[in-house]
N, C-alpha and C. Protein backbone atom coordinates (compact mmCIF):
# COMPACT_ATOMS: atom_id res chain seq x y z
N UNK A 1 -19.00 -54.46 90.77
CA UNK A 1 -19.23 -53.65 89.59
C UNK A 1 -19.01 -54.53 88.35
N UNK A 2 -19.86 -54.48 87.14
CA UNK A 2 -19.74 -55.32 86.21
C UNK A 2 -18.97 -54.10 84.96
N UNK A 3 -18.51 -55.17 84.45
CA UNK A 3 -17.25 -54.91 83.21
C UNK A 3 -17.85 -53.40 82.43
N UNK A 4 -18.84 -53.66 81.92
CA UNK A 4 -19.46 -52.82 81.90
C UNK A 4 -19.51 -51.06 82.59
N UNK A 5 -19.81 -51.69 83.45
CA UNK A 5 -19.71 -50.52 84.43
C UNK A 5 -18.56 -49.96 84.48
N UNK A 6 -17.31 -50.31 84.62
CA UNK A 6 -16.03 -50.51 84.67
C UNK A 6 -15.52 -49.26 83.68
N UNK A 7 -16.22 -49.86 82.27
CA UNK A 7 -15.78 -48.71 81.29
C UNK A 7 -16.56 -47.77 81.14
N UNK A 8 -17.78 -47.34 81.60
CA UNK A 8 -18.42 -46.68 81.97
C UNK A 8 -17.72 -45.56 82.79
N UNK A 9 -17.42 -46.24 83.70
CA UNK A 9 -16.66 -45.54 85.18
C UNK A 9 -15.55 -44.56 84.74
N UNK A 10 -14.72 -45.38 83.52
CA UNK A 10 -13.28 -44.46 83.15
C UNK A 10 -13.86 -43.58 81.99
N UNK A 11 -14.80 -43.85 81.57
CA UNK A 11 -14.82 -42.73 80.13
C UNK A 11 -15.55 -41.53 80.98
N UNK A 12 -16.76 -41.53 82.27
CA UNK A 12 -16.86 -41.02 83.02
C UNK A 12 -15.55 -39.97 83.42
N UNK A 13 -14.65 -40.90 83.98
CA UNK A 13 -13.42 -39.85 84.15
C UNK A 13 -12.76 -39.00 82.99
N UNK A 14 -12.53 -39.45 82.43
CA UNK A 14 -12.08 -38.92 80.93
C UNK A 14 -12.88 -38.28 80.92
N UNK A 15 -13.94 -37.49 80.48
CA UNK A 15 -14.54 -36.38 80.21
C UNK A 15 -14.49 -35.53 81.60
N UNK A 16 -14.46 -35.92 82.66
CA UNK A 16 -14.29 -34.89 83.51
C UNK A 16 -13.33 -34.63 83.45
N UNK A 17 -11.93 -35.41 83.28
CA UNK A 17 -10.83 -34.80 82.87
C UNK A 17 -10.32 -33.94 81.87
N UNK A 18 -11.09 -34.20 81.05
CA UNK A 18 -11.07 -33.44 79.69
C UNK A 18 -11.39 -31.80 79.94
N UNK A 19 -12.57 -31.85 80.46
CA UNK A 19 -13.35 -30.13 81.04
C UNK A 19 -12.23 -29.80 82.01
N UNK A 20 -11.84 -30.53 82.98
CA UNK A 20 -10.90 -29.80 84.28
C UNK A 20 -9.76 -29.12 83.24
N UNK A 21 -9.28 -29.90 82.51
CA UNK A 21 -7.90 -29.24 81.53
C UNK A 21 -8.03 -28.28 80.87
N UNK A 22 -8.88 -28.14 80.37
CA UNK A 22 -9.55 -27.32 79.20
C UNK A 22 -9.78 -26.15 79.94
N UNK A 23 -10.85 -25.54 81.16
CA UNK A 23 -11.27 -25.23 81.78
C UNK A 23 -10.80 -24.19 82.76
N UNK A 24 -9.73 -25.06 83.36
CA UNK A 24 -8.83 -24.70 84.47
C UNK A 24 -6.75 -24.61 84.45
N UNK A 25 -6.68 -25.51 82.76
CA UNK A 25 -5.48 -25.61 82.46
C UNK A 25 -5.22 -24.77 81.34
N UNK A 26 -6.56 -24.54 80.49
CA UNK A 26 -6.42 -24.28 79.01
C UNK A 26 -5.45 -25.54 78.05
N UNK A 27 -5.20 -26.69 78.55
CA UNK A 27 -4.19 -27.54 77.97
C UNK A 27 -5.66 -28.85 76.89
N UNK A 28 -5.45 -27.14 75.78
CA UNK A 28 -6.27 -28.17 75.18
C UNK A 28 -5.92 -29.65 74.29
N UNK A 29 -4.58 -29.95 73.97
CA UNK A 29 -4.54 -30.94 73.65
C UNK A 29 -4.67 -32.12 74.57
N UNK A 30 -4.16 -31.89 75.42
CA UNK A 30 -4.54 -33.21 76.44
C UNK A 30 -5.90 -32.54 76.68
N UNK A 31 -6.90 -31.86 76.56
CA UNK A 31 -8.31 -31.92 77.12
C UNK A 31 -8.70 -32.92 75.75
N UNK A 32 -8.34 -32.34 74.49
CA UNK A 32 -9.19 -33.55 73.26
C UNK A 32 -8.37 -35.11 73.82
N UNK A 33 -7.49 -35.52 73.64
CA UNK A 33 -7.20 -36.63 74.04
C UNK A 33 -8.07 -37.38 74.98
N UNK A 34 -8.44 -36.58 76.36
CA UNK A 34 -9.31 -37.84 76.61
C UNK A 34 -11.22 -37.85 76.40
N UNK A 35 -11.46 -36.55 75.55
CA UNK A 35 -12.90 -36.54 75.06
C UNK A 35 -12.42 -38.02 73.99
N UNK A 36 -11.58 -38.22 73.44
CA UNK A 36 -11.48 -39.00 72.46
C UNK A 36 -11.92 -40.67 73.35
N UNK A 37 -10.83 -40.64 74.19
CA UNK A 37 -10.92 -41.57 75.06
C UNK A 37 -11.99 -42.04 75.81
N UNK A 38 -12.75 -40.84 75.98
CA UNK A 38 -13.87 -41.31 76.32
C UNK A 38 -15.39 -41.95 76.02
N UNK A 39 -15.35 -41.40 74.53
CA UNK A 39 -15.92 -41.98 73.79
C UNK A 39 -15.55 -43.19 73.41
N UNK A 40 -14.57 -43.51 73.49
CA UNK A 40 -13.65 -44.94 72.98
C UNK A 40 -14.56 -45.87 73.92
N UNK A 41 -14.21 -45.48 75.45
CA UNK A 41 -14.75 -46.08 77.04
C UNK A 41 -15.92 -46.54 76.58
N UNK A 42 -16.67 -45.56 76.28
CA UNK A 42 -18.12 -45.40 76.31
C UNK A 42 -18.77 -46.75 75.17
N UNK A 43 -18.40 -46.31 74.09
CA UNK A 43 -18.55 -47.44 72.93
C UNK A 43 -18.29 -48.93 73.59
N UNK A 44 -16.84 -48.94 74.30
CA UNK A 44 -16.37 -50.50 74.71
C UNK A 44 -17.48 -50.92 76.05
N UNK A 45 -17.92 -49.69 76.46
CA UNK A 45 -18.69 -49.81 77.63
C UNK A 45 -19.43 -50.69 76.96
N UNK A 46 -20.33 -50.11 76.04
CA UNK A 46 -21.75 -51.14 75.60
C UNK A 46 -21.69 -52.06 74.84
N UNK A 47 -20.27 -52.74 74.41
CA UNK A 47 -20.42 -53.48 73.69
C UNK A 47 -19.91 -54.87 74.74
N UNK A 48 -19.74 -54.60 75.86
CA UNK A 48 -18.70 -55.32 76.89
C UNK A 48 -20.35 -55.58 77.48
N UNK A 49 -21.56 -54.46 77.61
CA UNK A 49 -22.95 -54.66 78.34
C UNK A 49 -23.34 -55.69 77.22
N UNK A 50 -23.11 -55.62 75.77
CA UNK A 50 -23.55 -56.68 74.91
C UNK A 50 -23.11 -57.81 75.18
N UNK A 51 -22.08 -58.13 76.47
CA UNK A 51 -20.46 -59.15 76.36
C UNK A 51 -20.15 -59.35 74.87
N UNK A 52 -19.96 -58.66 74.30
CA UNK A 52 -19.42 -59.29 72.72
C UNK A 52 -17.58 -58.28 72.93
N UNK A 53 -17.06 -59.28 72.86
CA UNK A 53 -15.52 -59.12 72.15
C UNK A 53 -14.92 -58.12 72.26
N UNK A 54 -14.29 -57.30 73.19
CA UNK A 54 -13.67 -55.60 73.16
C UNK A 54 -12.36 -55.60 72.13
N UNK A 55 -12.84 -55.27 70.96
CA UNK A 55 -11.41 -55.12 70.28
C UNK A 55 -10.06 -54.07 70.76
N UNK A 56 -9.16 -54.56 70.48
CA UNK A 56 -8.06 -53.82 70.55
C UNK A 56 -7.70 -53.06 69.53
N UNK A 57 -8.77 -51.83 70.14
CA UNK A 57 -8.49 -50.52 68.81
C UNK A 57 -8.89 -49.53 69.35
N UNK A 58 -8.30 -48.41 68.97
CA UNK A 58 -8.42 -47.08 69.55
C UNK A 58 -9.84 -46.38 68.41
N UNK A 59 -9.76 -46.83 66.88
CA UNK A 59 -10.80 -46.08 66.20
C UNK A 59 -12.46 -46.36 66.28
N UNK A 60 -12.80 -44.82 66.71
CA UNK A 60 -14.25 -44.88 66.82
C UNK A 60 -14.98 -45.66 65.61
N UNK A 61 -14.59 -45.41 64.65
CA UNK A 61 -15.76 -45.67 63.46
C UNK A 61 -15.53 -47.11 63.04
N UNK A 62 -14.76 -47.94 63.89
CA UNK A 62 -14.81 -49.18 63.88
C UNK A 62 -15.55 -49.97 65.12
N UNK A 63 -15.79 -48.90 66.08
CA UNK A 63 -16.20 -49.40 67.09
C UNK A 63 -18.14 -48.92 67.20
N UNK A 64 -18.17 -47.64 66.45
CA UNK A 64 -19.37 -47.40 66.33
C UNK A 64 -20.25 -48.48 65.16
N UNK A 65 -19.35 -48.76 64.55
CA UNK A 65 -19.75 -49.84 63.45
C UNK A 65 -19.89 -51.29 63.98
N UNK A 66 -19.79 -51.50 64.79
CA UNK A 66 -19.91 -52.72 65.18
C UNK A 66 -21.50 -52.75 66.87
N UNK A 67 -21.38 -51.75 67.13
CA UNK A 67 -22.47 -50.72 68.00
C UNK A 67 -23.83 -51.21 66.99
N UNK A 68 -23.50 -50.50 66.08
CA UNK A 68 -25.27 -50.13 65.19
C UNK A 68 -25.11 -51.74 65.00
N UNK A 69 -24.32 -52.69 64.78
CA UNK A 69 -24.99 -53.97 64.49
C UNK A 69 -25.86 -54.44 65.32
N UNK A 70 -25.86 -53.71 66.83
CA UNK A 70 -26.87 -54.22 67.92
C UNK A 70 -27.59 -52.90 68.30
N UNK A 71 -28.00 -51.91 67.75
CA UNK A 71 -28.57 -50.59 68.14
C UNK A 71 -28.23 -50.22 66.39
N UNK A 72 -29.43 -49.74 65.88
CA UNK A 72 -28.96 -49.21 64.44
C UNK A 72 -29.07 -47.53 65.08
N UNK A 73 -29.73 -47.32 66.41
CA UNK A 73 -29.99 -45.22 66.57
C UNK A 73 -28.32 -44.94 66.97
N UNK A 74 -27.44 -46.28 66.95
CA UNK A 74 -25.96 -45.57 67.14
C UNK A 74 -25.58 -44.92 65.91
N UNK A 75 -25.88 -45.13 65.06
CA UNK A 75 -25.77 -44.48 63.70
C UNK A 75 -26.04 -43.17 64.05
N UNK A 76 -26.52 -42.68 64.70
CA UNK A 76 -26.62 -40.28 65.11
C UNK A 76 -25.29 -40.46 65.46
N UNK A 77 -24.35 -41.30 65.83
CA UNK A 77 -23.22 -40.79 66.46
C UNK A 77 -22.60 -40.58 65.70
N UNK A 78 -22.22 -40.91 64.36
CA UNK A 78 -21.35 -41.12 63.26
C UNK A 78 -20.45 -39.75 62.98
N UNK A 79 -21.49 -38.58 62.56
CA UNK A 79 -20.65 -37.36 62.70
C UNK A 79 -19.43 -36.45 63.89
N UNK A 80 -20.44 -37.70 65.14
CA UNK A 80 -19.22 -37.28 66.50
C UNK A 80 -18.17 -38.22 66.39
N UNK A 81 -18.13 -39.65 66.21
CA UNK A 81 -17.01 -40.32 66.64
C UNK A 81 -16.17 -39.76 65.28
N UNK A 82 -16.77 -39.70 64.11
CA UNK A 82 -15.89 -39.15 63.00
C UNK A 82 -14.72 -37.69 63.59
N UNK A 83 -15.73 -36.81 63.93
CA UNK A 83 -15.01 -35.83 64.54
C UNK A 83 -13.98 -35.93 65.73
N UNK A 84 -14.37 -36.55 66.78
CA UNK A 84 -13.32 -37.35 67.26
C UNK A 84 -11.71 -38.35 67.14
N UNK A 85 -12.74 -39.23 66.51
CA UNK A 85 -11.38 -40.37 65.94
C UNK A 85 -10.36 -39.20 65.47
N UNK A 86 -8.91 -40.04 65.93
CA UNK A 86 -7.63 -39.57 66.31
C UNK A 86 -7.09 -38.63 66.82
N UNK A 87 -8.31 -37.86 67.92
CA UNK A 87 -7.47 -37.17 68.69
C UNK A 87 -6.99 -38.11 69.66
N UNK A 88 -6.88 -39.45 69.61
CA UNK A 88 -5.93 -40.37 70.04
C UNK A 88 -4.54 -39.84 70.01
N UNK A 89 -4.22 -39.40 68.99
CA UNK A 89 -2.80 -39.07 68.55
C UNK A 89 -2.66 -37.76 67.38
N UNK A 90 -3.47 -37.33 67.48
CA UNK A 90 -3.25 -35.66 66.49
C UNK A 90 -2.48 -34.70 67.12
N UNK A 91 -2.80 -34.31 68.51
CA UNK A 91 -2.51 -33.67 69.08
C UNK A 91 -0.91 -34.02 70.12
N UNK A 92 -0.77 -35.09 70.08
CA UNK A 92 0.10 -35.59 71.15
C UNK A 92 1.63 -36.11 71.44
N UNK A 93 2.01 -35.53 69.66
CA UNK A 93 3.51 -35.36 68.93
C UNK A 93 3.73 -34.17 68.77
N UNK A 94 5.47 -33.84 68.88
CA UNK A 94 5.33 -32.58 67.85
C UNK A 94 5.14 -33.17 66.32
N UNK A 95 4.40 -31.53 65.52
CA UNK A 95 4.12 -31.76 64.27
C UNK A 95 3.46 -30.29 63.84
N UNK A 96 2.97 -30.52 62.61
CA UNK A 96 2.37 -28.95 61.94
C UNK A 96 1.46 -28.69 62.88
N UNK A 97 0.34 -29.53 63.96
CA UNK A 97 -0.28 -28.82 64.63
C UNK A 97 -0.60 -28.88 65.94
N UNK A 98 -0.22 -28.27 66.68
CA UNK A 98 0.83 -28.48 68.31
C UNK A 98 -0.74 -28.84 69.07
N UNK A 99 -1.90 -27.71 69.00
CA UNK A 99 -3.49 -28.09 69.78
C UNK A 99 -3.89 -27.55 69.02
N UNK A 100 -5.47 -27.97 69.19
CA UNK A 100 -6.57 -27.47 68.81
C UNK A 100 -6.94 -26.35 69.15
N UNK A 101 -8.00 -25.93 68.15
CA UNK A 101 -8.50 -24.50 68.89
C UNK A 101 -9.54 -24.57 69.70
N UNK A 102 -10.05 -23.51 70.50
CA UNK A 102 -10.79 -23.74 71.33
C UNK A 102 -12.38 -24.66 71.07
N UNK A 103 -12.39 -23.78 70.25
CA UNK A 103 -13.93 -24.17 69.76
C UNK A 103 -13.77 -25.47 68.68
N UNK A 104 -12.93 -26.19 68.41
CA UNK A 104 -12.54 -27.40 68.29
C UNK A 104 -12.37 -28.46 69.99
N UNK A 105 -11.83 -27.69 70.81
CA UNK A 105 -12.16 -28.41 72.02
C UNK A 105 -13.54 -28.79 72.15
N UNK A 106 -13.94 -27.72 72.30
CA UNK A 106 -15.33 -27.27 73.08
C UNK A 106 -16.18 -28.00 72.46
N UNK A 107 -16.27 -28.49 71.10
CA UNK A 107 -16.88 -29.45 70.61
C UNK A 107 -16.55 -30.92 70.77
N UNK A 108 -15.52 -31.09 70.80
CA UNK A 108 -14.90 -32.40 71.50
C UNK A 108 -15.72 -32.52 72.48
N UNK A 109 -15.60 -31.73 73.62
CA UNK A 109 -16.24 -31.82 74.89
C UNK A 109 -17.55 -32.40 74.92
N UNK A 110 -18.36 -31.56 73.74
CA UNK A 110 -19.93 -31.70 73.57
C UNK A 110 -19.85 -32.57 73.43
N UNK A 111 -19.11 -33.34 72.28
CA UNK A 111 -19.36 -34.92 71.74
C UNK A 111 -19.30 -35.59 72.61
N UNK A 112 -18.27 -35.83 72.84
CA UNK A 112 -17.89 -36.94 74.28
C UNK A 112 -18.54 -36.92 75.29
N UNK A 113 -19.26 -36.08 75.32
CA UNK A 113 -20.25 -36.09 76.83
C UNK A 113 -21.68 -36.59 76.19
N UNK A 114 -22.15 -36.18 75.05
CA UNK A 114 -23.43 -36.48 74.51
C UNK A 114 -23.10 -38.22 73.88
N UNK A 115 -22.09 -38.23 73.55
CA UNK A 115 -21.35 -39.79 73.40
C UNK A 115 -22.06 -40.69 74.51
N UNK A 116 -21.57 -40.28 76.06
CA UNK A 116 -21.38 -40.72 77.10
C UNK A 116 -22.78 -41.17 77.31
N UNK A 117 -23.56 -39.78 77.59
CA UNK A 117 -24.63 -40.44 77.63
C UNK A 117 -26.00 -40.88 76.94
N UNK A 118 -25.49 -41.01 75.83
CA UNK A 118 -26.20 -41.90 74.82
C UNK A 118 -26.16 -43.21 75.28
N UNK A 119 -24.91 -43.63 75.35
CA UNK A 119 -24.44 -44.85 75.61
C UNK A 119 -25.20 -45.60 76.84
N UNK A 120 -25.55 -44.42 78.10
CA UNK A 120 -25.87 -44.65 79.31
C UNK A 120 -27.31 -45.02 78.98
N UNK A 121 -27.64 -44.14 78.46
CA UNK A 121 -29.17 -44.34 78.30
C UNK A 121 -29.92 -45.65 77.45
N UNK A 122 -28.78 -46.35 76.63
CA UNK A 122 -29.22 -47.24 75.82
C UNK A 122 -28.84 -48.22 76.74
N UNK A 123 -27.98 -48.61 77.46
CA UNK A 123 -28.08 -49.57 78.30
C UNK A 123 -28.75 -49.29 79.59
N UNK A 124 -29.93 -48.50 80.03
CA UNK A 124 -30.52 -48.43 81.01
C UNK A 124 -32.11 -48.35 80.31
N UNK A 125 -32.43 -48.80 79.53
CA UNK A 125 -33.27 -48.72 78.47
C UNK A 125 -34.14 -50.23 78.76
């Protein structure tokens, strides 16, 4: 399996993990955590299919920004990884806001899966 594939494989999991929690746990903060994550996967996925450099960073809009330098149609993603970025850590302290609401999940979900396979499709392209 190439590197690629690799992160492919886990952001894959991460969104199925994300729906099983959500779904079957109602534990929606850990369900956004790994829609977040998975989009993270997904992004490092194609930039690892580019072999260019996997930074050590959790934020989407640094990672989608460096995406459109080799794909400018990554630019549709902008409003999802925006919406995304930091449910890395929004949800995953105490603080003023313990989870999300549903339909804040449920959009997570959408993203990260339409994330996913954007990503798939541009490297099978």
């Amino acid at each position: 399996m190439e590197i690629y594939e690799e992160w492919l494989w886990k952001a894959q999991h991460d969104i199925e993990g994300a729906k099983v929690l959500f779904e079957h746990g109602n534990l929606k903060d850990l369900s956004v955590y790994h829609t977040q994550q998975c989009a993270e996967k997904a992004l490092k996925g194609y930039l690892a299919y580019k072999e260019h450099l996997i930074e050590k960073t959790h934020n989407l809009n640094i990672l989608i920004g460096i995406c459109c330098e080799y794909d400018k149609l990554f630019s549709q993603l902008l409003s999802k990884t925006f919406f995304l970025n930091g449910f890395d850590v929004k949800f995953r302290y105490p603080g003023s806001d313990l989870e999300p609401t549903d339909a804040e999940t449920e959009t997570a979900i959408e993203y990260a899966h339409y994330i996913l396979e954007f990503v798939k499709n541009q490297i099978t392209q």
